[in-house]
Protein backbone atom coordinates (compact mmCIF):
# COMPACT_ATOMS: atom_id res chain seq x y z
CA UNK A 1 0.47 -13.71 30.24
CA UNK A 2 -1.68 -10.29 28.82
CA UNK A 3 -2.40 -8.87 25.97
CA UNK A 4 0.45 -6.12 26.20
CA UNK A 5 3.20 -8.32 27.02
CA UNK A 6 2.54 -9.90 23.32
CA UNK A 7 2.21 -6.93 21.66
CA UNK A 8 5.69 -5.89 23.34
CA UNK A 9 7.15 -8.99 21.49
CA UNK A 10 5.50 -8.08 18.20
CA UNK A 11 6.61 -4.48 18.31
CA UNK A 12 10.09 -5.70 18.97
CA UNK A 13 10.47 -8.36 16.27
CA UNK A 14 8.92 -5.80 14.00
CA UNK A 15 10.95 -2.61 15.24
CA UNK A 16 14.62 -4.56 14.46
CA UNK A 17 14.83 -5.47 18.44
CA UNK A 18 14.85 -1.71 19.18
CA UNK A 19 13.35 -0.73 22.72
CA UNK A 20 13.48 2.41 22.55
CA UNK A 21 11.16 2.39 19.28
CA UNK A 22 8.81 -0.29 20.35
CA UNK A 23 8.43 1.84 23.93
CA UNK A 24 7.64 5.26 21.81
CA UNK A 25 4.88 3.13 19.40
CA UNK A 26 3.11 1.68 22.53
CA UNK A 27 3.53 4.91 24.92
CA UNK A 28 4.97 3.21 27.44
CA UNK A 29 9.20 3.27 29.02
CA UNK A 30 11.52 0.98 27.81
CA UNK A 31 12.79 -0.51 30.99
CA UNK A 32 9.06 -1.09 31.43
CA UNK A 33 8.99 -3.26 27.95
CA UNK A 34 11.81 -4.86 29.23
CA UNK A 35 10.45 -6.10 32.64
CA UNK A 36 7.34 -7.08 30.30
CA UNK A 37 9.24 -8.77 28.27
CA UNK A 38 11.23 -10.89 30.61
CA UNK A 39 8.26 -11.65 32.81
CA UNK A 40 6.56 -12.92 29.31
CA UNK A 41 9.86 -15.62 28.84
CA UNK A 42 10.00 -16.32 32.93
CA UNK A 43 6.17 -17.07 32.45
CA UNK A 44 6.98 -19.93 29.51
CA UNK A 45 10.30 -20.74 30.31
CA UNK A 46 12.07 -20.48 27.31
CA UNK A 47 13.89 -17.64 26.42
CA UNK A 48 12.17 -15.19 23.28
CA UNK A 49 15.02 -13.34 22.31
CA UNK A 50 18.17 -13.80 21.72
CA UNK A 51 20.25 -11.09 24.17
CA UNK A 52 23.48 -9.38 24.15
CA UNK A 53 24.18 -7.83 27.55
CA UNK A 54 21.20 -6.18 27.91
CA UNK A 55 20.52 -5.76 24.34
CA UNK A 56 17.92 -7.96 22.39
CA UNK A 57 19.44 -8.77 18.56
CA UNK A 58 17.16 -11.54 17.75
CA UNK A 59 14.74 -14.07 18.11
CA UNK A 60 15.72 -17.54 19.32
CA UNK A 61 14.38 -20.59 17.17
CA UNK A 62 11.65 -20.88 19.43
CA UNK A 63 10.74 -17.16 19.09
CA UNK A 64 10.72 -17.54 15.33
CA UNK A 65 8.02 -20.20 15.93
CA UNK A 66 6.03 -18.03 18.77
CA UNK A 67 5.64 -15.28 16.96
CA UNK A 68 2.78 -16.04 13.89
CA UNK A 69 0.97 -17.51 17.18
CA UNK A 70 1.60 -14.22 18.66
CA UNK A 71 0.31 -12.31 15.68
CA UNK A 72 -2.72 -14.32 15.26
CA UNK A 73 -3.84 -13.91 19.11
CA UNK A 74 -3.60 -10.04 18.72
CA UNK A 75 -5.08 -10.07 15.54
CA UNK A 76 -8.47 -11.85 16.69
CA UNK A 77 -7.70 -9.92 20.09
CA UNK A 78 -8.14 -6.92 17.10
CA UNK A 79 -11.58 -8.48 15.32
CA UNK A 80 -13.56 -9.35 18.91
CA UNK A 81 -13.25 -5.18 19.56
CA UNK A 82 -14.18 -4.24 15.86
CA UNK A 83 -16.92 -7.08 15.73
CA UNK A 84 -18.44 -5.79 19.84
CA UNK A 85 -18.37 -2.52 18.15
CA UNK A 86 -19.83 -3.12 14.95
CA UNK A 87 -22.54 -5.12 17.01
CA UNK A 88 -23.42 -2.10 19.27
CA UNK A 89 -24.30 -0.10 16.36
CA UNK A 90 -20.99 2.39 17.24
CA UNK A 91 -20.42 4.77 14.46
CA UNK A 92 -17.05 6.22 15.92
CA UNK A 93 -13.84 4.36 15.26
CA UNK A 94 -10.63 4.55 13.39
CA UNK A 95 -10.17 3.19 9.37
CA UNK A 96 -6.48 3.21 8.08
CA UNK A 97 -6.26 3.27 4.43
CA UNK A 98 -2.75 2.61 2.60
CA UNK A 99 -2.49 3.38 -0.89
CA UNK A 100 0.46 4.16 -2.96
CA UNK A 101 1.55 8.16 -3.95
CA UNK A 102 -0.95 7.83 -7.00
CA UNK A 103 -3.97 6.25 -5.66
CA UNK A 104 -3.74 8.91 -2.73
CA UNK A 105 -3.03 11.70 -4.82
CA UNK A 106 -5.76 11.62 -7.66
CA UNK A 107 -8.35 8.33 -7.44
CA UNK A 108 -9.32 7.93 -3.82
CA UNK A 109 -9.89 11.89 -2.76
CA UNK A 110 -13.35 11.75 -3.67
CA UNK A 111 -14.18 8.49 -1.77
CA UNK A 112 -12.26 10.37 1.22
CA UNK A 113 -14.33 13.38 0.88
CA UNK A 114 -17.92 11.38 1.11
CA UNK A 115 -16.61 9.27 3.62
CA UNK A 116 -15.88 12.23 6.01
CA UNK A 117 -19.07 13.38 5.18
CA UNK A 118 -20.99 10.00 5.75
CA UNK A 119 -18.81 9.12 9.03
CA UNK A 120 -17.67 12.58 10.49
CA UNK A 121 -16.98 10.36 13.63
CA UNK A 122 -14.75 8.39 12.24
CA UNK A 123 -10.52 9.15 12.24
CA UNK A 124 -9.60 8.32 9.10
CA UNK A 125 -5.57 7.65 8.64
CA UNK A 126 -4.24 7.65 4.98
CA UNK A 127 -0.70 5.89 4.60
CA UNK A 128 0.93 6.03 1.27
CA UNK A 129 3.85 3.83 0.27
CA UNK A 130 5.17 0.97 -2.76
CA UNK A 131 3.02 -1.77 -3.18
CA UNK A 132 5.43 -3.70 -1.22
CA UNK A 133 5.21 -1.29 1.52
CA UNK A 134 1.02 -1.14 1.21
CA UNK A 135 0.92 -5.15 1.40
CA UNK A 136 3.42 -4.88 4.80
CA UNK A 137 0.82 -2.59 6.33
CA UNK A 138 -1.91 -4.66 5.92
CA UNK A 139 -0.20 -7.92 7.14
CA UNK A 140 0.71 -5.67 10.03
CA UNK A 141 -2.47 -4.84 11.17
CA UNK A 142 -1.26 -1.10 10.03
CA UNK A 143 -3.83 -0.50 7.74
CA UNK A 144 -8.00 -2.10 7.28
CA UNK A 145 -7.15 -1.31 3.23
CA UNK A 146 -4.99 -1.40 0.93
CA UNK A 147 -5.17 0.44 -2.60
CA UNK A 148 -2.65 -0.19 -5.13
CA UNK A 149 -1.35 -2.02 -8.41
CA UNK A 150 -1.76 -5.28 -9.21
CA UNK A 151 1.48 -5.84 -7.44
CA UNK A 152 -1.17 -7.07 -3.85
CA UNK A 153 -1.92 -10.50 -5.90
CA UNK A 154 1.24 -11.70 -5.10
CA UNK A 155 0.75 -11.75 -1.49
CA UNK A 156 -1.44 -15.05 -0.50
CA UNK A 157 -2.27 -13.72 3.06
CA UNK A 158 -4.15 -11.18 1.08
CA UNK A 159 -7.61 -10.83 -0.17
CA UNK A 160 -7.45 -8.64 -3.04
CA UNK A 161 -10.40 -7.67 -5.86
CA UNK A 162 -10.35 -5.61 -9.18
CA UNK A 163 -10.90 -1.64 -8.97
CA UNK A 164 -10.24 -0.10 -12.29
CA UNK A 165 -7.98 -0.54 -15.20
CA UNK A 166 -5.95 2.32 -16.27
CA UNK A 167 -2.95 3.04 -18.99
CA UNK A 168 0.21 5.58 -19.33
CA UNK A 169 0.34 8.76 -20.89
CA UNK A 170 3.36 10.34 -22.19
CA UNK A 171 3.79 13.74 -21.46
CA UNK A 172 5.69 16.82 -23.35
CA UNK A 173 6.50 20.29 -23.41
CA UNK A 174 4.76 22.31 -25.97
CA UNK A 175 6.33 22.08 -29.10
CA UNK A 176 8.36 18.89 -28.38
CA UNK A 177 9.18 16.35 -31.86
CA UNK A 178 7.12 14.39 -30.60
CA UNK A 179 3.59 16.11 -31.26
CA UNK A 180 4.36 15.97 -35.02
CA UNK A 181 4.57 12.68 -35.31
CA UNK A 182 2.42 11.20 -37.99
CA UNK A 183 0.17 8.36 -36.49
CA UNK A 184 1.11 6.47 -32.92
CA UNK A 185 4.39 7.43 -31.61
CA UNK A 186 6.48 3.76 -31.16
CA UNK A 187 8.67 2.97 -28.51
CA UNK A 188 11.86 3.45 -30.84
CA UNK A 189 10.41 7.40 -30.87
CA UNK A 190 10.20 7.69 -27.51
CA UNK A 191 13.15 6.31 -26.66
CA UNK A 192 15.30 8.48 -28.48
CA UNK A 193 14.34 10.71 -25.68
CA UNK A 194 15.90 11.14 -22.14
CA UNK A 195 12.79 9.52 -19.85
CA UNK A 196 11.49 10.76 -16.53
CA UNK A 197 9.03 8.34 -14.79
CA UNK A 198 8.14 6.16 -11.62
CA UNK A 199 10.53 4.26 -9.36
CA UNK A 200 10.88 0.88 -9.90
CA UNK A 201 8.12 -0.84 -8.00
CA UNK A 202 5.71 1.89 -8.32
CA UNK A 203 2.58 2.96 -10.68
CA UNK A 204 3.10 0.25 -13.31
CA UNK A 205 6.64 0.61 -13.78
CA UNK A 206 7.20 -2.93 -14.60
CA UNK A 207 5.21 -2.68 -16.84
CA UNK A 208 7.19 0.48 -18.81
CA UNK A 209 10.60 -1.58 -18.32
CA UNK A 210 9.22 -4.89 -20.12
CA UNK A 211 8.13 -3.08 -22.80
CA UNK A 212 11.30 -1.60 -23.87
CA UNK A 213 12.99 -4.71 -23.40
CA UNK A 214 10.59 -6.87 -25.35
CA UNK A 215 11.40 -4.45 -28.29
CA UNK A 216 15.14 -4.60 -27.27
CA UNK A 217 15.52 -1.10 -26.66
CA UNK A 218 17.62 0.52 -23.72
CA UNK A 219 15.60 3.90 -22.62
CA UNK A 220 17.81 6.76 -20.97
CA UNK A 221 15.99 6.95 -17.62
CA UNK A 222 17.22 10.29 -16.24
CA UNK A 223 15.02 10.53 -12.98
CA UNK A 224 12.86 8.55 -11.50
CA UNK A 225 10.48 9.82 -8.90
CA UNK A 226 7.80 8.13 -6.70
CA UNK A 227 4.98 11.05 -7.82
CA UNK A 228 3.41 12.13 -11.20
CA UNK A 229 3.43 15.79 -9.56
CA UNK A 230 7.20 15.58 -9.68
CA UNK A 231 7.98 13.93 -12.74
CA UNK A 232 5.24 17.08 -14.55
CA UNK A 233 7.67 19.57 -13.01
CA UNK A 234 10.62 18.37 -14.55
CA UNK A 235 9.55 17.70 -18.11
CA UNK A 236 8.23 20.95 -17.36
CA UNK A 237 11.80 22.11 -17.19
CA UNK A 238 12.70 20.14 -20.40
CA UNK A 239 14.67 17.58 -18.92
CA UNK A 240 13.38 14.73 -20.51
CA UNK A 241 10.00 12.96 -21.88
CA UNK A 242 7.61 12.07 -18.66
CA UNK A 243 5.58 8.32 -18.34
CA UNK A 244 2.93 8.73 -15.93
CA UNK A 245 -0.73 7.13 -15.40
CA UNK A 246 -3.03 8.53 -17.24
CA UNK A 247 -4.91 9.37 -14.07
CA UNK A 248 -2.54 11.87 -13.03
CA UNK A 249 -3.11 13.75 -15.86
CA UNK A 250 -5.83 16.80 -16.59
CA UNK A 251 -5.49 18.97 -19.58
CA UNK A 252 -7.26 21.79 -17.86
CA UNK A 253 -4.58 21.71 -14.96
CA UNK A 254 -1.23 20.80 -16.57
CA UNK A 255 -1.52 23.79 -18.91
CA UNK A 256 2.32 24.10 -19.42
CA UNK A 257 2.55 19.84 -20.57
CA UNK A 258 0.98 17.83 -23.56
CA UNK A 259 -0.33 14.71 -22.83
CA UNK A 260 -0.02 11.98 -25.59
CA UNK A 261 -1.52 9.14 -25.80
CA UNK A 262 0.30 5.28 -24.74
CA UNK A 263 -2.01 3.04 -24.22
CA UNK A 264 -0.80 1.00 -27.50
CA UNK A 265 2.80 1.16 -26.06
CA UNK A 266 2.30 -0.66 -22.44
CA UNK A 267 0.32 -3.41 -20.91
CA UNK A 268 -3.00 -2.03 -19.12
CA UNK A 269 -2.51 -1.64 -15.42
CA UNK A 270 -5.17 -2.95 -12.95
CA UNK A 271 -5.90 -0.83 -9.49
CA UNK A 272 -6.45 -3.73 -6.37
CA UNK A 273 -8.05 -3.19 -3.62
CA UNK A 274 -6.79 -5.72 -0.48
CA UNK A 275 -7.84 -6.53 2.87
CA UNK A 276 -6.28 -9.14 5.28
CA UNK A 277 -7.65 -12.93 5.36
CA UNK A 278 -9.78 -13.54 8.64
CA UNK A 279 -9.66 -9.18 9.53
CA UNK A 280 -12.67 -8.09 10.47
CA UNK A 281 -14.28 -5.12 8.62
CA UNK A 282 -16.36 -2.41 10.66
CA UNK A 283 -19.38 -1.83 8.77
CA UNK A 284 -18.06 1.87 7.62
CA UNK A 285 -15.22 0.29 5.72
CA UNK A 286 -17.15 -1.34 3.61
CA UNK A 287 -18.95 1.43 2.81
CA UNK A 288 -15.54 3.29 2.31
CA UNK A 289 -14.82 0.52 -0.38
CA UNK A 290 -18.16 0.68 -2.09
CA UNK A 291 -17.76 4.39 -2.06
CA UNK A 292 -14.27 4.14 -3.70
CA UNK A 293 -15.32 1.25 -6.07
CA UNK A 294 -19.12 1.10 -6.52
CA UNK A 295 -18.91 -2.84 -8.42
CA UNK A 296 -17.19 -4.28 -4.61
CA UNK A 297 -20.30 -3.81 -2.65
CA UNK A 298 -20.13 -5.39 0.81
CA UNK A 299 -21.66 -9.14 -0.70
CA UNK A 300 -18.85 -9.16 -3.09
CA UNK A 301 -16.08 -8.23 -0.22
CA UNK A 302 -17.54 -10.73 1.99
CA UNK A 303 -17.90 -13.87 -0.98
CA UNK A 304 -13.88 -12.92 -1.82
CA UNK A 305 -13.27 -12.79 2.01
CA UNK A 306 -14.94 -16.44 2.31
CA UNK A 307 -13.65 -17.98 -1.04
CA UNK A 308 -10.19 -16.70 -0.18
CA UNK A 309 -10.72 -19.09 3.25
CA UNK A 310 -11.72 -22.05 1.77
CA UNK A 311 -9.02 -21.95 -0.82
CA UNK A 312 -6.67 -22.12 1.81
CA UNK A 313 -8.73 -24.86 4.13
């Protein structure tokens, strides 16, 4: 039994039982995973996967119940390299950061910038996806980070700690009905208006959709879009009223929108930062995180990282 032959069997379950796939990730041929593969179940004797001709389609019971086993010997198979090269004072490496379009887009340049600056050694890889998509990453050993809403709670493999707190803006073309209202615009206002805004799942969108119901309104969603960029250029076009964070948004930039404010219309959103229970950090990634969120300083990572632990003891 060796170290690639497991990571052949996690690639697979992970990769829908595709070969071919699981051979291109790990740079290697795909009779070669194969012969890996069944030299792995001749080794146990039991067979892994369930097989049609050739063909693997699934995992047998027993493979359902070797694979967290498998995960977990790969993961600290993952920590003793980080923790030998944290330990030998290396300041090369790789950190993966997965964030979703927003985060990426407007609040973690700046923290990318210094870091680059701080660590020019380091590779830095920047995945963006859902929240859903950001927690799979993680629990994949994909990503070190994770930056997103506050979506990453509900995952209890997951350490996750308070950023920021942020609110919606709506946004208008010059002129629009809406700039002359008197006072707060309500939700029955803005909902007499076609709506462009986030994909369900994304940038507080939940949020958005319970408000409207609470008031038992119906919004016209027109288009939905994963990106603020996006949704701008189509209110832009006067297709309909735009929610988007108000993070997105810069006055001296969007010059052809007008931003109004909706913080009294939706609940406050809360940016999360998450890392993986029991992953070891390199010592640049918590200065990556400090840099990104100056109140989660390495003690405060590390007390969440332990209380997390003995919550689940």
């Amino acid at each position: 039994m060796n170290f690639q032959q497991l990571r052949f069997v996690r690639e697979a379950a992970r990769n829908r039982f595709n070969l071919t796939e699981v051979a291109a990730n790990l740079h290697t041929s795909q009779p070669g995973v194969s012969r890996q593969i069944g030299e792995l179940e001749s080794e146990l004797g039991v067979d892994i996967f369930v097989r049609s001709g050739k063909r693997l389609t699934g995992l047998t019971p027993l493979g359902e119940s070797l694979l967290p086993f498998v995960d977990r010997i790969l993961h600290d198979a993952d920590n003793l390299k980080r923790i030998g090269d944290d330990y030998s004072n290396r300041l090369d490496g790789k950190l993966s950061v997965a964030a979703t379009h927003s985060q990426a887009r407007y609040a973690l340049p700046h923290a990318v910038r210094d870091f680059r600056k701080l660590f020019p050694q380091v590779s830095l890889h920047l995945h963006q996806g859902s929240p859903k998509q950001v927690a799979e990453m993680l629990l994949h050993g994909e990503a070190d980070i994770g930056v997103a809403t506050e979506a990453l709670a509900l995952y209890p493999q997951l350490v996750t700690l308070p950023c920021y707190r942020w609110t919606h803006s709506i946004i208008v073309p010059p002129k629009h009905p809406l700039l002359s209202v008197e006072g707060l615009v309500s939700l029955e206002q803005l909902g007499a208006y076609p709506i462009i805004t986030y994909e369900q799942g994304y940038t507080g969108r939940s949020h958005i959709d319970q408000a409207f119901k609470q008031a038992g309104l119906n919004p016209d969603v027109v288009l939905t879009a994963m990106d603020a960029d996006v949704i701008k250029t189509y209110v832009e076009l006067g297709m309909g009223v735009g929610i988007v964070a108000s993070i997105a948004l810069d006055e001296e930039r969007d010059v052809g929108l007008k931003i109004i404010d909706a913080g009294h219309l939706f609940a406050i959103n809360q940016t999360r930062l998450a890392v993986r229970q029991g992953n070891w950090l390199r010592g640049f990634a918590y200065s990556f995180i400090e840099n990104f969120a100056p109140t989660l300083t390495k003690d405060v990572v590390e007390k969440a990282i332990a209380d997390n632990g003995n919550t689940k003891a």
